[in-house]
Protein backbone atom coordinates (compact mmCIF):
# COMPACT_ATOMS: atom_id res chain seq x y z
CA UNK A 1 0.00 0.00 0.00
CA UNK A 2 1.51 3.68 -0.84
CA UNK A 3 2.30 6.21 1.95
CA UNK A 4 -0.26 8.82 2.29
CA UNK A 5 2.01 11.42 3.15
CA UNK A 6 -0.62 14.35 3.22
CA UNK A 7 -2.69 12.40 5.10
CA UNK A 8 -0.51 11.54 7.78
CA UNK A 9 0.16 15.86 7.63
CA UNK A 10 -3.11 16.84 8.24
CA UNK A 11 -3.35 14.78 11.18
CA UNK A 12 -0.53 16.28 12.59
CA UNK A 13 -2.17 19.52 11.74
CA UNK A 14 -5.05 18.35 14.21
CA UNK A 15 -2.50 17.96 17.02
CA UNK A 16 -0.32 20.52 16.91
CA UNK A 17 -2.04 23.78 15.77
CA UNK A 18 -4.28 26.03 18.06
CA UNK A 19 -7.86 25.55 17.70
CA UNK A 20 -8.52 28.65 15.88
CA UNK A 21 -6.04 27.51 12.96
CA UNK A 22 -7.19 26.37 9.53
CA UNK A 23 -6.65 22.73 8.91
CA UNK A 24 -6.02 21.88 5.81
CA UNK A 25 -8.56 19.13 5.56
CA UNK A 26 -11.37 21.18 6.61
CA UNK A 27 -10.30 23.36 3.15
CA UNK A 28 -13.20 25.25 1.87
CA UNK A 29 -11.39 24.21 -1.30
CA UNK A 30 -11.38 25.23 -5.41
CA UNK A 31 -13.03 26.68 -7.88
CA UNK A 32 -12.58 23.57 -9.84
CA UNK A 33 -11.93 20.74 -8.26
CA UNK A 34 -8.60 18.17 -8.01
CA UNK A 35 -7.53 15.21 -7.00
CA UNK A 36 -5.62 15.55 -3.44
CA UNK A 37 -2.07 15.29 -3.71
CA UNK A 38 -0.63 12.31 -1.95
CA UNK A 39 2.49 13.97 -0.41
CA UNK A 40 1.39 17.68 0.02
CA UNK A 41 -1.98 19.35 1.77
CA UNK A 42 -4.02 21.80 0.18
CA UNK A 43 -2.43 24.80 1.07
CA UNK A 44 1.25 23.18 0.48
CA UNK A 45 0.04 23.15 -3.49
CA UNK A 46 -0.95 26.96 -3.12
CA UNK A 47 2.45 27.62 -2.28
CA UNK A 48 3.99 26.03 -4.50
CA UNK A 49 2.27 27.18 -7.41
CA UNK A 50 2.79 30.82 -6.42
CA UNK A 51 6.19 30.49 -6.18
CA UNK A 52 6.45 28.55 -9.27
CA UNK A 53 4.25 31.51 -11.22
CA UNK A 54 5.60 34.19 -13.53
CA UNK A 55 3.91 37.07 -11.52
CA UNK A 56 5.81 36.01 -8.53
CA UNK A 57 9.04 36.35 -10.29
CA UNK A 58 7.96 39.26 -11.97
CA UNK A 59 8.08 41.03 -8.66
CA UNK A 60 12.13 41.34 -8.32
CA UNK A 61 12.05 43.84 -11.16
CA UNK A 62 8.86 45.56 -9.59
CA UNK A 63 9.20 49.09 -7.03
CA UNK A 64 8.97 48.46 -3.59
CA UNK A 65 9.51 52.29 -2.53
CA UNK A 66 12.32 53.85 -4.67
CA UNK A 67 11.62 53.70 -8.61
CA UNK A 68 14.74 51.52 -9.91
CA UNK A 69 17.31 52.88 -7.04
CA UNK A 70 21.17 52.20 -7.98
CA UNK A 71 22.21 50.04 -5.59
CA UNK A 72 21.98 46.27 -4.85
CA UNK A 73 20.50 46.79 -1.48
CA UNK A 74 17.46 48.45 -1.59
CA UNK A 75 13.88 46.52 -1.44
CA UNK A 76 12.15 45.61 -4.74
CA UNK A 77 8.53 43.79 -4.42
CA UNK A 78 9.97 40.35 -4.15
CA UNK A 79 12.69 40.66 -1.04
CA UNK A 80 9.82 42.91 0.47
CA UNK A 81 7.37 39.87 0.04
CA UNK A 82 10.07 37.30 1.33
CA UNK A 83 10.15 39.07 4.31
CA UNK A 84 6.45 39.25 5.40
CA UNK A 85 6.52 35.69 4.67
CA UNK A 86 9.07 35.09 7.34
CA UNK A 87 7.80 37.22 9.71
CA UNK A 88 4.16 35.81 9.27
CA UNK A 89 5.61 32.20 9.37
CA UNK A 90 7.21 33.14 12.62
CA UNK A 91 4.42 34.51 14.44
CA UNK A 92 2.39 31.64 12.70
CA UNK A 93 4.79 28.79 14.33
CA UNK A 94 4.68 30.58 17.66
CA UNK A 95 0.94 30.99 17.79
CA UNK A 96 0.23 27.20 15.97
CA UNK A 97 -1.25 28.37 13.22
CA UNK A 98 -1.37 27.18 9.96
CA UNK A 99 2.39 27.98 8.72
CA UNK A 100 1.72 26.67 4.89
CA UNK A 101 -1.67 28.86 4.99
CA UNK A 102 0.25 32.00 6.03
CA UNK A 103 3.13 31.46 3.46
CA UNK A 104 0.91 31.05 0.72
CA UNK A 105 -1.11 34.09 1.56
CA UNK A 106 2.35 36.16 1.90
CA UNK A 107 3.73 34.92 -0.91
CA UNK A 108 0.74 36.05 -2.99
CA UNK A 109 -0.52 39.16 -1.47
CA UNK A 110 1.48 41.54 -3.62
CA UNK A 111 1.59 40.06 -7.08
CA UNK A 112 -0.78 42.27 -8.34
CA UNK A 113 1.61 45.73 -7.73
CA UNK A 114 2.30 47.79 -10.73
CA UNK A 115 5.55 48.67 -12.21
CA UNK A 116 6.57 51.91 -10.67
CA UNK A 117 4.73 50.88 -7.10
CA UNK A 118 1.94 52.55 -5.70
CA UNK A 119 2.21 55.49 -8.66
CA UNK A 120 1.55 53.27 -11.08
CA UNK A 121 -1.21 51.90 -9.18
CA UNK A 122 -2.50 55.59 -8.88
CA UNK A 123 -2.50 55.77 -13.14
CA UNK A 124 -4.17 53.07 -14.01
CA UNK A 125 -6.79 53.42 -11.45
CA UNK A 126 -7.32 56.56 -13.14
CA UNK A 127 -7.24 55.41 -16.68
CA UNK A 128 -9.33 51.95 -15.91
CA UNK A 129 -13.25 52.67 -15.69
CA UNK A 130 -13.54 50.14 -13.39
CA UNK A 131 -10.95 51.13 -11.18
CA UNK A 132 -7.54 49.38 -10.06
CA UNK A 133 -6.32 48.00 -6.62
CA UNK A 134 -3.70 45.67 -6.61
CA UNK A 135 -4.75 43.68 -3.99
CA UNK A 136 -7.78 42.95 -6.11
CA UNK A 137 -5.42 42.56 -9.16
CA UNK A 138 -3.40 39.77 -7.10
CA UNK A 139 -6.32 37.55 -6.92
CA UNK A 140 -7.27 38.33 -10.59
CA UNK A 141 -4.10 37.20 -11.63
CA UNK A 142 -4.16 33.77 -9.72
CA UNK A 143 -7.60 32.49 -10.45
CA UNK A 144 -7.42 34.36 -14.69
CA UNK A 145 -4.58 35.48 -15.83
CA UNK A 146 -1.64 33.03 -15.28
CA UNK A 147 -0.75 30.17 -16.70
CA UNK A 148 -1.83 32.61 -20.07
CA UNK A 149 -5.77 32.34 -19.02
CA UNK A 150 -5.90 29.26 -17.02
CA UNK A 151 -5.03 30.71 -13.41
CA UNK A 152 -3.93 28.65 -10.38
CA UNK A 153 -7.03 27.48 -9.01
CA UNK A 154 -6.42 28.18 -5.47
CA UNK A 155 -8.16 27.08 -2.35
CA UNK A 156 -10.79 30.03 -1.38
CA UNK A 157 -8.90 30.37 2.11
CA UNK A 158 -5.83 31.53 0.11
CA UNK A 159 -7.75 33.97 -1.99
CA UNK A 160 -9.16 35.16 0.59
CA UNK A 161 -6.41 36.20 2.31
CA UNK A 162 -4.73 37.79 -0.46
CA UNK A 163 -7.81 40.60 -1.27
CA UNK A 164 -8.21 41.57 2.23
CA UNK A 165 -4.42 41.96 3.22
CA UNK A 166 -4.66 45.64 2.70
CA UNK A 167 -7.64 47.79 4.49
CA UNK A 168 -11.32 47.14 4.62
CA UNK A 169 -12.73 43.61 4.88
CA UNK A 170 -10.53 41.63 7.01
CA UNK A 171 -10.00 37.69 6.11
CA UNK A 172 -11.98 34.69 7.30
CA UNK A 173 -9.10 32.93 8.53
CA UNK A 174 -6.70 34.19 11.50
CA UNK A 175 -3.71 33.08 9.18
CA UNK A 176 -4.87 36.32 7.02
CA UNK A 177 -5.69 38.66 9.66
CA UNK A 178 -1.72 37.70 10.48
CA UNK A 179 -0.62 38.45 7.06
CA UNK A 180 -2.60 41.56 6.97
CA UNK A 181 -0.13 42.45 10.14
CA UNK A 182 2.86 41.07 9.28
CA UNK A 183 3.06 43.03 5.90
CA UNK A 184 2.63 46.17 8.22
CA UNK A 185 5.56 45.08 10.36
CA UNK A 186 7.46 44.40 7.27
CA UNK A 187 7.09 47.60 4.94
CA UNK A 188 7.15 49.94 7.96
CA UNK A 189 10.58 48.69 9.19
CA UNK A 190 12.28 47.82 6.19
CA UNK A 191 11.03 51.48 4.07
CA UNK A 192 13.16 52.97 7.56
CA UNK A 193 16.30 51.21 6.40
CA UNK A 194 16.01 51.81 2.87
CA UNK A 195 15.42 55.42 3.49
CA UNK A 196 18.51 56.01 5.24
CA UNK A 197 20.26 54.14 3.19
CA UNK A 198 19.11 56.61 0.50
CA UNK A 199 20.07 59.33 2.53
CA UNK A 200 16.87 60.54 2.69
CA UNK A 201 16.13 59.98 6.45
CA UNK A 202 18.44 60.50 9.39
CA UNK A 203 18.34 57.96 12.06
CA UNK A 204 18.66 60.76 15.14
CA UNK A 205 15.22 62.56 14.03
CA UNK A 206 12.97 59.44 14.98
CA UNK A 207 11.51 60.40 18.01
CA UNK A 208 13.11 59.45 20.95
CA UNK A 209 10.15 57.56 22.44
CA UNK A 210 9.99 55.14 19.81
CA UNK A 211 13.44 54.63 20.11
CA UNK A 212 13.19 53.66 23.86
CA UNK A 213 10.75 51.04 23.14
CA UNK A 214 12.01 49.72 19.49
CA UNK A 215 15.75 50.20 19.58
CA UNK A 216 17.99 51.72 16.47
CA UNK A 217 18.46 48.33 14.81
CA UNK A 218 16.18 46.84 12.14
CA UNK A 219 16.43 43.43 13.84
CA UNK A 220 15.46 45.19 17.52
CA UNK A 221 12.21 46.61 15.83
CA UNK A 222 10.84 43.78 14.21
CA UNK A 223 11.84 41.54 17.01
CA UNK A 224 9.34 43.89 19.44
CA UNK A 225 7.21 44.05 17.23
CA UNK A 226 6.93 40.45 16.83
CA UNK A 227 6.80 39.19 20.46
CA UNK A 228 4.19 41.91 20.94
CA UNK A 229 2.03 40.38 18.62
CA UNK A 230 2.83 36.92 19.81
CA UNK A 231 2.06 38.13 23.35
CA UNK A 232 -1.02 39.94 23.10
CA UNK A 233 -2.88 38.11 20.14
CA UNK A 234 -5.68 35.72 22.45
CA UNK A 235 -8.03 33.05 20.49
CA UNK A 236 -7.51 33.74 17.12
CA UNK A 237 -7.93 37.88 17.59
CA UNK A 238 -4.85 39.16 16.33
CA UNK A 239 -3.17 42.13 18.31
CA UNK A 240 -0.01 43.35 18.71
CA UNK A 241 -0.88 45.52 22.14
CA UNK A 242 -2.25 49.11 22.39
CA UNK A 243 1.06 50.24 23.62
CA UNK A 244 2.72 48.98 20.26
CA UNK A 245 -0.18 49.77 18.29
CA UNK A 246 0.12 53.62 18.89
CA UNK A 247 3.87 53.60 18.78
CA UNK A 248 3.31 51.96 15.26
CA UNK A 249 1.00 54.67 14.70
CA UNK A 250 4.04 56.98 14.93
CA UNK A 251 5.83 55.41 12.47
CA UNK A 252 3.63 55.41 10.49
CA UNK A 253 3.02 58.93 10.84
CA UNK A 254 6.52 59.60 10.66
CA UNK A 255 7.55 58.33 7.76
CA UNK A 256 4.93 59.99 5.68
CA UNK A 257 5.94 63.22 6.81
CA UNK A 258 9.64 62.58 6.42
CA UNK A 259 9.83 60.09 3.37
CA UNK A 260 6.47 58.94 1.87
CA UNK A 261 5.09 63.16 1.37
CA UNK A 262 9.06 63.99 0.85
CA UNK A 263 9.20 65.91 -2.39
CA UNK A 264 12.66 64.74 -3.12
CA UNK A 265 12.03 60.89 -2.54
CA UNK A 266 9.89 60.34 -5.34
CA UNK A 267 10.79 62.83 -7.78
CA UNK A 268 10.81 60.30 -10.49
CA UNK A 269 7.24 59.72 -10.28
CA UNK A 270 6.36 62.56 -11.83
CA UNK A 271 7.37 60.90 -14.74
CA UNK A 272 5.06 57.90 -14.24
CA UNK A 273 2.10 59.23 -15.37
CA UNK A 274 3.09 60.00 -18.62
CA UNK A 275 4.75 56.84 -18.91
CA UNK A 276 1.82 54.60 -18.23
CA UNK A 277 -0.60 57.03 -20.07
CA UNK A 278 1.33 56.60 -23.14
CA UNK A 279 1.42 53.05 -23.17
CA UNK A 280 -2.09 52.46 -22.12
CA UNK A 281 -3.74 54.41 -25.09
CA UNK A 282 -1.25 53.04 -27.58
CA UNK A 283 -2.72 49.67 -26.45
CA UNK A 284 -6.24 50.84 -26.54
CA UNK A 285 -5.69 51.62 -30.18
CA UNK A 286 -4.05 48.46 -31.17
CA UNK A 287 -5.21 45.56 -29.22
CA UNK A 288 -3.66 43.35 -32.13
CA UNK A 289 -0.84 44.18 -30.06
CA UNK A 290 -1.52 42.35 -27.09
CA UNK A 291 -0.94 38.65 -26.21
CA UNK A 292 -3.16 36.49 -27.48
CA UNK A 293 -4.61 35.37 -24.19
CA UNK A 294 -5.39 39.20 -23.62
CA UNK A 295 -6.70 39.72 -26.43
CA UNK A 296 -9.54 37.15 -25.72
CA UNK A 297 -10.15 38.68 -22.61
CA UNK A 298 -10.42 42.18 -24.35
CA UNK A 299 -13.37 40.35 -26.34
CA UNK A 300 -14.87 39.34 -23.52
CA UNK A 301 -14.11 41.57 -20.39
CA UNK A 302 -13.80 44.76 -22.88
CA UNK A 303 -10.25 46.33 -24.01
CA UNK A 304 -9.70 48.40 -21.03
CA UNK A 305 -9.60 45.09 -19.17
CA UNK A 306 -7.25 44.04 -21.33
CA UNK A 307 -4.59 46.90 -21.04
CA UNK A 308 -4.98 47.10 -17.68
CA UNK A 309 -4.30 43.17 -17.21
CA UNK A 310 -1.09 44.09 -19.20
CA UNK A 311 0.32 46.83 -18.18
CA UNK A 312 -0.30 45.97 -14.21
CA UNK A 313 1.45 42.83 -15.06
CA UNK A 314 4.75 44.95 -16.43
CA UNK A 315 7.78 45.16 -14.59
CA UNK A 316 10.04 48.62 -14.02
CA UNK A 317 12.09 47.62 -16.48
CA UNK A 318 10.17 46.42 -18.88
CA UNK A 319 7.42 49.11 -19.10
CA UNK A 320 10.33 51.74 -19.64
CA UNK A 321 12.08 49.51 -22.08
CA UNK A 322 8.80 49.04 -23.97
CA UNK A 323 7.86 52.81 -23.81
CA UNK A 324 11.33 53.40 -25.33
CA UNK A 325 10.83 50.95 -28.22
CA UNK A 326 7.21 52.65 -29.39
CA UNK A 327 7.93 56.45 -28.86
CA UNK A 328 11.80 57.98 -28.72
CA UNK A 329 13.52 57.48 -32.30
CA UNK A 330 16.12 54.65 -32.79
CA UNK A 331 19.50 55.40 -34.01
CA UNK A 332 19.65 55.58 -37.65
CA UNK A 333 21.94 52.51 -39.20
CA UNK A 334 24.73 54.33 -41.64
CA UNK A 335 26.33 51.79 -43.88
């Protein structure tokens, strides 16, 4: 008789995660449905196949903060995912909850970003008449747009927690109300060290009592910040502590006055609009253009779909290379 690997996982699941976790057998499950794999659960397969998908490796040419910054060391979409898929893993593991749920959420939650970040995201919301978020775009892409039209055909509790991980709506399971979190912990801390980094945000001006209770380091803030949420989240209600909350709240508040609103940090932006813009009506106008799997969807969902499928799909590099190829002259060949 074969091993029934998953099997024997999900009853481990039933014996070593908290009751409020999400057990894989219990799976609200697919859209379509498929035969259970023998060696991996549910939520093991949703992992995988995100980080097996072309959006998800799309996302280490895609703006995290800085638009294309020269240097090696600054956060792109894919380290910034990598990291709230740690630190959700870690809390998950502490709390026993599902770990494989909360990866595949993380791993997910940002694959629908723009090139150029959240000024892309801006532009085509504008241009779209349906509007554009990308956390509604990630789920888009996974159950329509990869695999050229097929999607992934993930489990619902995945999807789930992928379109709520921003604002709003929160998700169904506590692994996504973690995620939710955990990118929080993750952008706030990391956009700190990148800034200075860029020069664009001395160390010494954070407010001392932040300081007192989060330390200087990047490791001593996101290790408070992660025992606080380990300490004060209580049957499934995740919480990292009012104290912790409202110093969070001056982060928050502080970067957006000294980096996010800073004039100087995103002066390349300016130049997104235009960018976008230009390469959105140039694809309204010649929808031939577009891949044939968009192209079907422009027949069915309408061409503004379409172009907005595409262009939300484009890397940094690849929507300026692109824009470069259909409007500035090419050097003339002399012979």
């Amino acid at each position: 008789m074969v091993r029934n690997i998953r099997e024997e996982l999900e009853d481990r699941e039933i014996i070593t995660l908290c009751k409020e976790a999400s057990l894989s057998k219990n799976s609200l499950g697919r859209k379509f449905y498929e035969t259970p794999c023998n060696i991996r659960t549910e939520y093991q397969r949703d992992r995988d196949r995100i980080l097996h998908s072309k959006s998800f490796r799309r996302l280490k040419h895609k703006t995290q903060v800085f638009i294309s910054p020269l240097g090696d060391y600054y956060r792109t979409r894919l380290t910034h995912t990598l990291e709230v898929s740690q630190i959700s893993r870690t809390v998950a593991r502490a709390l026993q909850l599902n770990e494989d749920l909360t990866e595949a959420i993380a791993l997910g939650h940002d694959l629908g970003h723009t090139p150029f970040g959240h000024a892309g995201e801006s532009v085509l919301n504008e241009l779209c008449p349906t509007g554009f978020s990308h956390y509604k775009q990630s789920v888009r892409i996974l159950e329509i747009l990869e695999k050229e039209g097929k999607g992934l055909n993930l489990t619902k509790e995945v999807l789930d927690g992928i379109l709520h991980h921003t604002s709003g709506e929160e998700a169904f399971t506590v692994e996504g109300r973690l995620v939710r979190l955990c990118d929080k912990v993750a952008y706030i801390n990391h956009d700190i060290e990148d800034s200075i980094r860029a020069g664009m945000l001395n160390i010494n001006l954070v407010p001392e009592d932040i300081i007192d209770v989060m330390g200087l380091s990047f490791s001593s803030r996101i290790n408070v910040m992660v025992n606080s949420i380990v300490t004060y989240t209580k049957e499934g209600n995740i919480n990292m502590g009012s104290e912790m909350g409202c110093i969070f709240e001056k982060i928050h508040n502080f970067m957006y006055k000294n980096v996010y609103l800073n004039k100087r940090s995103f002066s390349e932006e300016e130049k997104v609009p235009f960018v976008i813009k230009s390469l959105y009506n140039y694809f309204k106008t010649h929808p031939d253009k577009l891949p044939d799997y968009l192209q079907i969807i422009a027949k069915n969902e309408g061409i503004d779909r379409a172009v907005c499928d595409y262009i939300a799909g484009m890397t940094d590099q690849f929507a300026i290379s692109l824009f470069k190829d259909l409007f500035l002259p090419r050097p003339s060949k002399v012979f």
